[in-house]
Structure formats: structure tokens, C-alpha cells
Protein backbone atom coordinates (compact mmCIF):
# COMPACT_ATOMS: atom_id res chain seq x y z
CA UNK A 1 0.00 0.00 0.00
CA UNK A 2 0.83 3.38 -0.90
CA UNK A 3 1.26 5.11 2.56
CA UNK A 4 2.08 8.53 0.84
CA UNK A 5 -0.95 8.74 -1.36
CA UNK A 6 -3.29 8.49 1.10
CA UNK A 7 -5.22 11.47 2.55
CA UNK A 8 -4.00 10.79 6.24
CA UNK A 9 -0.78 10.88 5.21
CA UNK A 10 -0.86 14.34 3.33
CA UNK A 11 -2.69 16.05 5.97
CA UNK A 12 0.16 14.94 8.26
CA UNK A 13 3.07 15.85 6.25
CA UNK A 14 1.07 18.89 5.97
CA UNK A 15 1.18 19.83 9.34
CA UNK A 16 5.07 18.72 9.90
CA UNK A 17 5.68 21.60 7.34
CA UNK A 18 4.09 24.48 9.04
CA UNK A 19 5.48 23.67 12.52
CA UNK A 20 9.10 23.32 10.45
CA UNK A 21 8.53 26.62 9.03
CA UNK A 22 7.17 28.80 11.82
CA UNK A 23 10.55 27.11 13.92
CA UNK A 24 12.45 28.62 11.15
CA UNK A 25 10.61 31.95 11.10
CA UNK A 26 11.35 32.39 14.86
CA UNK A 27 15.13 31.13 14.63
CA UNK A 28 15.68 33.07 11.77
CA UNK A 29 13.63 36.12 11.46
CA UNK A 30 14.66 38.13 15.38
CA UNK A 31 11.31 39.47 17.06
CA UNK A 32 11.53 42.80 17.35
CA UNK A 33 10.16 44.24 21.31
CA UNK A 34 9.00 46.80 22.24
CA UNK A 35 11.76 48.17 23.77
CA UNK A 36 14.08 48.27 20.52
CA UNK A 37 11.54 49.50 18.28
CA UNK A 38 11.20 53.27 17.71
CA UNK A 39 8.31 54.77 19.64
CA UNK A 40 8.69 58.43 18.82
CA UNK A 41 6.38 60.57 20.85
CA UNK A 42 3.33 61.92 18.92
CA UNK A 43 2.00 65.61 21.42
CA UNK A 44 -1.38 67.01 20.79
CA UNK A 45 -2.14 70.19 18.55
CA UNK A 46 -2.63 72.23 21.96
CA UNK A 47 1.08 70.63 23.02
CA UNK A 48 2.57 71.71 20.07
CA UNK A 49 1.16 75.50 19.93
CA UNK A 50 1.95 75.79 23.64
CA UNK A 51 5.66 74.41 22.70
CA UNK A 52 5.46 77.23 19.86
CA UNK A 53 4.84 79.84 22.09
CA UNK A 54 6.82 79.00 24.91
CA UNK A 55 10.24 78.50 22.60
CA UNK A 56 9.35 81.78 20.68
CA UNK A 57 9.26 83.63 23.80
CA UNK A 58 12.61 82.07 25.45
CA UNK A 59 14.33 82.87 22.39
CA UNK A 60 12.56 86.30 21.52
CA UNK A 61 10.70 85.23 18.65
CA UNK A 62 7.64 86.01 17.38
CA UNK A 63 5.44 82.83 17.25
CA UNK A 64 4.16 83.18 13.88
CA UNK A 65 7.30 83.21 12.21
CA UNK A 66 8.04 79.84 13.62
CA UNK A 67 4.64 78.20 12.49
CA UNK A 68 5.40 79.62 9.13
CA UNK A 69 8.65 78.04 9.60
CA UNK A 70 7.50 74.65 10.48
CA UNK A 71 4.21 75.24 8.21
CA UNK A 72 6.90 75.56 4.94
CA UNK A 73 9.30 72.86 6.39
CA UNK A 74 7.36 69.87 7.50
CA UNK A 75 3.26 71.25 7.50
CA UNK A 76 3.15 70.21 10.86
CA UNK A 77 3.52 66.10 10.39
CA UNK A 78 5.75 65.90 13.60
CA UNK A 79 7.90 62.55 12.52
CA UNK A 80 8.45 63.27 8.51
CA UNK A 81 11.89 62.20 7.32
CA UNK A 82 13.16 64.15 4.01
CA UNK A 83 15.65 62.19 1.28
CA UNK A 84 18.43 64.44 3.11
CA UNK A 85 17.98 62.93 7.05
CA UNK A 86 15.98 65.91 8.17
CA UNK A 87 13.76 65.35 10.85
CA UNK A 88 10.43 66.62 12.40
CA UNK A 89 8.77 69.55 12.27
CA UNK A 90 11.70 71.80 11.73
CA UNK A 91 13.75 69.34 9.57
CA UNK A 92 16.36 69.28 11.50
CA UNK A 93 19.55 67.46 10.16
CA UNK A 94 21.18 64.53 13.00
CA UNK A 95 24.42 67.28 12.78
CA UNK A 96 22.55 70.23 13.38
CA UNK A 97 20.54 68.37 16.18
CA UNK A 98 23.49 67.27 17.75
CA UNK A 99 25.04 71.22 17.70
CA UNK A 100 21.91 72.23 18.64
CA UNK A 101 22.54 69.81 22.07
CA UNK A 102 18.62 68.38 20.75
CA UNK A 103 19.06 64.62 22.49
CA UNK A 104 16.25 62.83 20.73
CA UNK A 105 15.66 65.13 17.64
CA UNK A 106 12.50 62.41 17.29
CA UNK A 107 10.47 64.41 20.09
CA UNK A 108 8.79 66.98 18.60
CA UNK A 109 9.19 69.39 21.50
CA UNK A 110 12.68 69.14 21.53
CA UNK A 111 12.83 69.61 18.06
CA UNK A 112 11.24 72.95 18.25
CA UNK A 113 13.40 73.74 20.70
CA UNK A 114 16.56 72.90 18.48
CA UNK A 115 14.67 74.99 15.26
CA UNK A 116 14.04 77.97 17.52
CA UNK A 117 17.58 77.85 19.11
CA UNK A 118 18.90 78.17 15.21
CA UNK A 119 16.44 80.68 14.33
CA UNK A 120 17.67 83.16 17.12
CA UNK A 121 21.05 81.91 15.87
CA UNK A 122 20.79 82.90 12.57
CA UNK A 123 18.83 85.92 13.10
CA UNK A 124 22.11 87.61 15.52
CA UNK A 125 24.55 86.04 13.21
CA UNK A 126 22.56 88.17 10.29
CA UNK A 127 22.05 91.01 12.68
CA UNK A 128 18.01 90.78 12.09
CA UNK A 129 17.88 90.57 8.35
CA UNK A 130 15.07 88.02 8.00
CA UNK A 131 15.55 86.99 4.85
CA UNK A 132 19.07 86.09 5.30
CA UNK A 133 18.28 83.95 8.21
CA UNK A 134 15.41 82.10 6.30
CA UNK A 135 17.99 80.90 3.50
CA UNK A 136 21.01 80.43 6.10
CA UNK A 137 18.28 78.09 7.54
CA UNK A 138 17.58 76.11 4.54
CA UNK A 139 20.44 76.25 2.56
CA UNK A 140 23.30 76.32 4.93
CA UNK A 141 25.45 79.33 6.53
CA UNK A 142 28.26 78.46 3.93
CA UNK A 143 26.29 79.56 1.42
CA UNK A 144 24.98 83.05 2.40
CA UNK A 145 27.45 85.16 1.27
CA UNK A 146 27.63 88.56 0.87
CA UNK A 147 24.60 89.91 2.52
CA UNK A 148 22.35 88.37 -0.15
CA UNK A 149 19.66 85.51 -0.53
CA UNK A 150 21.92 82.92 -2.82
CA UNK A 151 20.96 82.05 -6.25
CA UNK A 152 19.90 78.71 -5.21
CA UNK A 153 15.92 78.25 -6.80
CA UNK A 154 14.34 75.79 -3.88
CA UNK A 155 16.34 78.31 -1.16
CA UNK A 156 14.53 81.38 -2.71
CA UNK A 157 11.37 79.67 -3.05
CA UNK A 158 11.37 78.64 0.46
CA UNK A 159 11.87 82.07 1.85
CA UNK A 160 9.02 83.35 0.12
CA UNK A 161 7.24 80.33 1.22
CA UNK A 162 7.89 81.14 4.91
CA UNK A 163 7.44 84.96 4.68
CA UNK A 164 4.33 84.49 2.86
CA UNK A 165 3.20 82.16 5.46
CA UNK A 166 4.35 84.42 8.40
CA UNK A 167 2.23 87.27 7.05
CA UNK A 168 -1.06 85.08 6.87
CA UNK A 169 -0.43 83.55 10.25
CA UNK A 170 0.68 87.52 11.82
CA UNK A 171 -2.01 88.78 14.29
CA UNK A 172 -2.15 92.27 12.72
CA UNK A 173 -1.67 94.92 15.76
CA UNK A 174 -4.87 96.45 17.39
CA UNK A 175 -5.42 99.98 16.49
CA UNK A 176 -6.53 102.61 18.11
CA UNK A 177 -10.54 103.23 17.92
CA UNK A 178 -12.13 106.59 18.80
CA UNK A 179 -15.43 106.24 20.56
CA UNK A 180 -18.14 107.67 19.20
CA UNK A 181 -18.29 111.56 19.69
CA UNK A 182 -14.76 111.88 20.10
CA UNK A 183 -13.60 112.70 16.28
CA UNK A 184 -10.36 114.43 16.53
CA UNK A 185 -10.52 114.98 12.51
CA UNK A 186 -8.25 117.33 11.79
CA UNK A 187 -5.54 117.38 14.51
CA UNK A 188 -2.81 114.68 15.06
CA UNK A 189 -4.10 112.04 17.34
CA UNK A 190 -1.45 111.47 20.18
CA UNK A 191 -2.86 108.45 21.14
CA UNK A 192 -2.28 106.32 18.55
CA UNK A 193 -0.54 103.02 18.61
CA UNK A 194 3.19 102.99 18.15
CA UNK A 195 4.63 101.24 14.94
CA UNK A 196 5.20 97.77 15.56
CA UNK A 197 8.51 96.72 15.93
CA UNK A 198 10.39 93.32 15.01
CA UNK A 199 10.19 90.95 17.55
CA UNK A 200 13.05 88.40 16.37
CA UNK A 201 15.65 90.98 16.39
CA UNK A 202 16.22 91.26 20.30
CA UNK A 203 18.58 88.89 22.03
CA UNK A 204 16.97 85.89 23.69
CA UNK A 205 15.87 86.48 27.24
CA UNK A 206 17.79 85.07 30.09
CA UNK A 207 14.80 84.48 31.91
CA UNK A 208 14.09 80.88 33.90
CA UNK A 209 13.23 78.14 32.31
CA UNK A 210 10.66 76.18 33.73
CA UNK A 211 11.31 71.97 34.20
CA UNK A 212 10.66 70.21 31.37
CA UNK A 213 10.90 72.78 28.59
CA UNK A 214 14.97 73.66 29.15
């Protein structure tokens, strides 16, 4: 009698493979835990905007220009990895993180931290100019030379990005509004608001820091 032909037989030899295989799989193939694997920290919109405001103020910022920063650079998707290695929300490069003293450039608030820390950076090393910071920023100090935006298209496209983005996401200052009765038409109104000034061209405030956010 044919012992191998019979339907017993297969369903055995059958189930000899699968427990050979799935030994294989675990011998070969490592399990990855939970520990090893990459967990990176996903914060809340309301985390992230108080991170924002909190890093914009420590380094004398103005908060809008670094949503329009991370608006242009990652539109807010908190673990996106460019072709280059640039990580987060503010891109940030593993060399520039590590300059930057940013320990897990993965975290989201500390990557803020490091973008806002390079921001300020940039802006003293360009003594305010804006624009010169922006490209600095995305194309490298090295290549900002001679007080001008470099000929570099995707650089000069991103700082119009950012500075168009910085004036849609700018509160626009509160005026002054006469009450009604109180038209001082034809005479210089004293009380009006001052010009606004620029915010990012102060030097960072040596204020405390409170735990958790240094």
C-alpha cells in the first residue's frame, strides 16, 4: 500500500511543514520588542502650539514666524523624514541636532526647541535681516554670502514660502478706535498706537526656564 498517497498521510506531512517553518521563522527572522523599536512621541495640537509659544518667547521670537517656519518645512507632520535625514517639524539634520545639544531630535518638542535655538542663531549672526536667516536656515550658513539671498531656486522659493506664510499667520496689531463723539478729525491724534517693531531681532531672554521645557 501506498502510505504517501493516502489522505491521512498528506494532511500529516502537511502539518510537519508548518510547525518546520514557523521554527524557522522564529530562529531566523529576530522578534523585534518593544523596547528596541522606535516609539517616537506623537504631542497634541494644543502641546505643540503651547511648545510654539513657549520657545518663541525664550528665544525672543515672534510665534508666527516659527509656524510659518515649520508650516513651509514639515506642514506640521511631527515625525516626517526628508531624502536628506531631516527630521520633524523643523527638519532638522542629525548634525545640526546634535550642535543644537537636541538629544532625541525624534520628540517633537525638543525639536522645536533645536529649530528655535537656530532661528535666534541665525537671526544675531545676520544682525536681524530676516531673509538672510530664512535661506542660512535652509540652505546652509556656507552659502549666504555677501549679505544676499543665494541664487539657489528651492532656497529662494522657500523664503518666500515662509514669509508668505508668516504674514497670513501675523495677528495684525490692534489699532486705536475713537469712541463715538470723540472725532479728533483734523488734529494729530497722540494716542495712537506705536509702529510695531520686530520681535526676532532682540537677544533671547535670560529668563528661567521652567522643568521640562529647558
Amino acid at each position: 500500500m501506498n502510505w504517501s498517497a493516502t489522505p491521512i498521510f498528506r494532511r500529516a506531512a502537511r502539518v510537519v511543514g508548518i510547525g518546520v517553518l514557523a521554527l524557522l521563522t522564529v530562529v531566523v527572522v529576530p522578534i523585534t520588542t518593544t523596547s528596541e523599536a522606535e516609539n517616537p512621541l506623537h504631542y497634541s495640537k494644543q502641546d505643540i502650539r503651547r511648545a510654539i509659544v513657549f520657545y518663541a518667547k525664550r528665544y525672543h521670537l515672534d510665534p508666527a514666524l516659527l509656524r510659518a517656519v515649520i508650516k513651509a518645512e514639515s506642514d506640521f507632520r511631527q515625525h516626517v523624514v526628508s531624502k536628506k535625514g531631516a527630521v520633524g517639524l523643523m527638519q532638522l539634520t542629525p548634525d545640526t541636532a546634535a550642535t543644537l545639544r537636541v538629544a532625541n531630535v525624534h520628540d517633537s518638542i525638543e525639536n522645536i526647541r533645536g529649530g528655535a535655538k537656530q532661528l535666534r542663531y541665525l537671526l544675531n549672526l545676520y544682525r536681524g535681516d530676516l531673509k538672510l536667516a530664512l535661506a542660512a536656515y535652509n540652505a546652509g550658513v556656507h552659502r549666504v554670502k555677501g549679505h544676499q539671498v543665494p541664487r539657489i531656486r528651492e532656497t529662494r522659493l522657500y523664503v518666500r514660502k515662509v514669509l508668505r506664510y508668516y504674514h497670513q499667520l501675523r495677528v495684525p496689531p490692534k489699532r486705536f478706535r475713537e469712541k463715538p463723539g470723540n472725532s479728533l478729525s483734523g488734529r494729530n491724534d497722540s494716542r495712537r498706537m506705536p509702529r510695531e517693531s520686530r520681535p526676532w531681532t532682540s537677544s533671547p531672554s535670560t529668563a528661567d526656564v521652567p522643568a521640562g521645557l529647558a
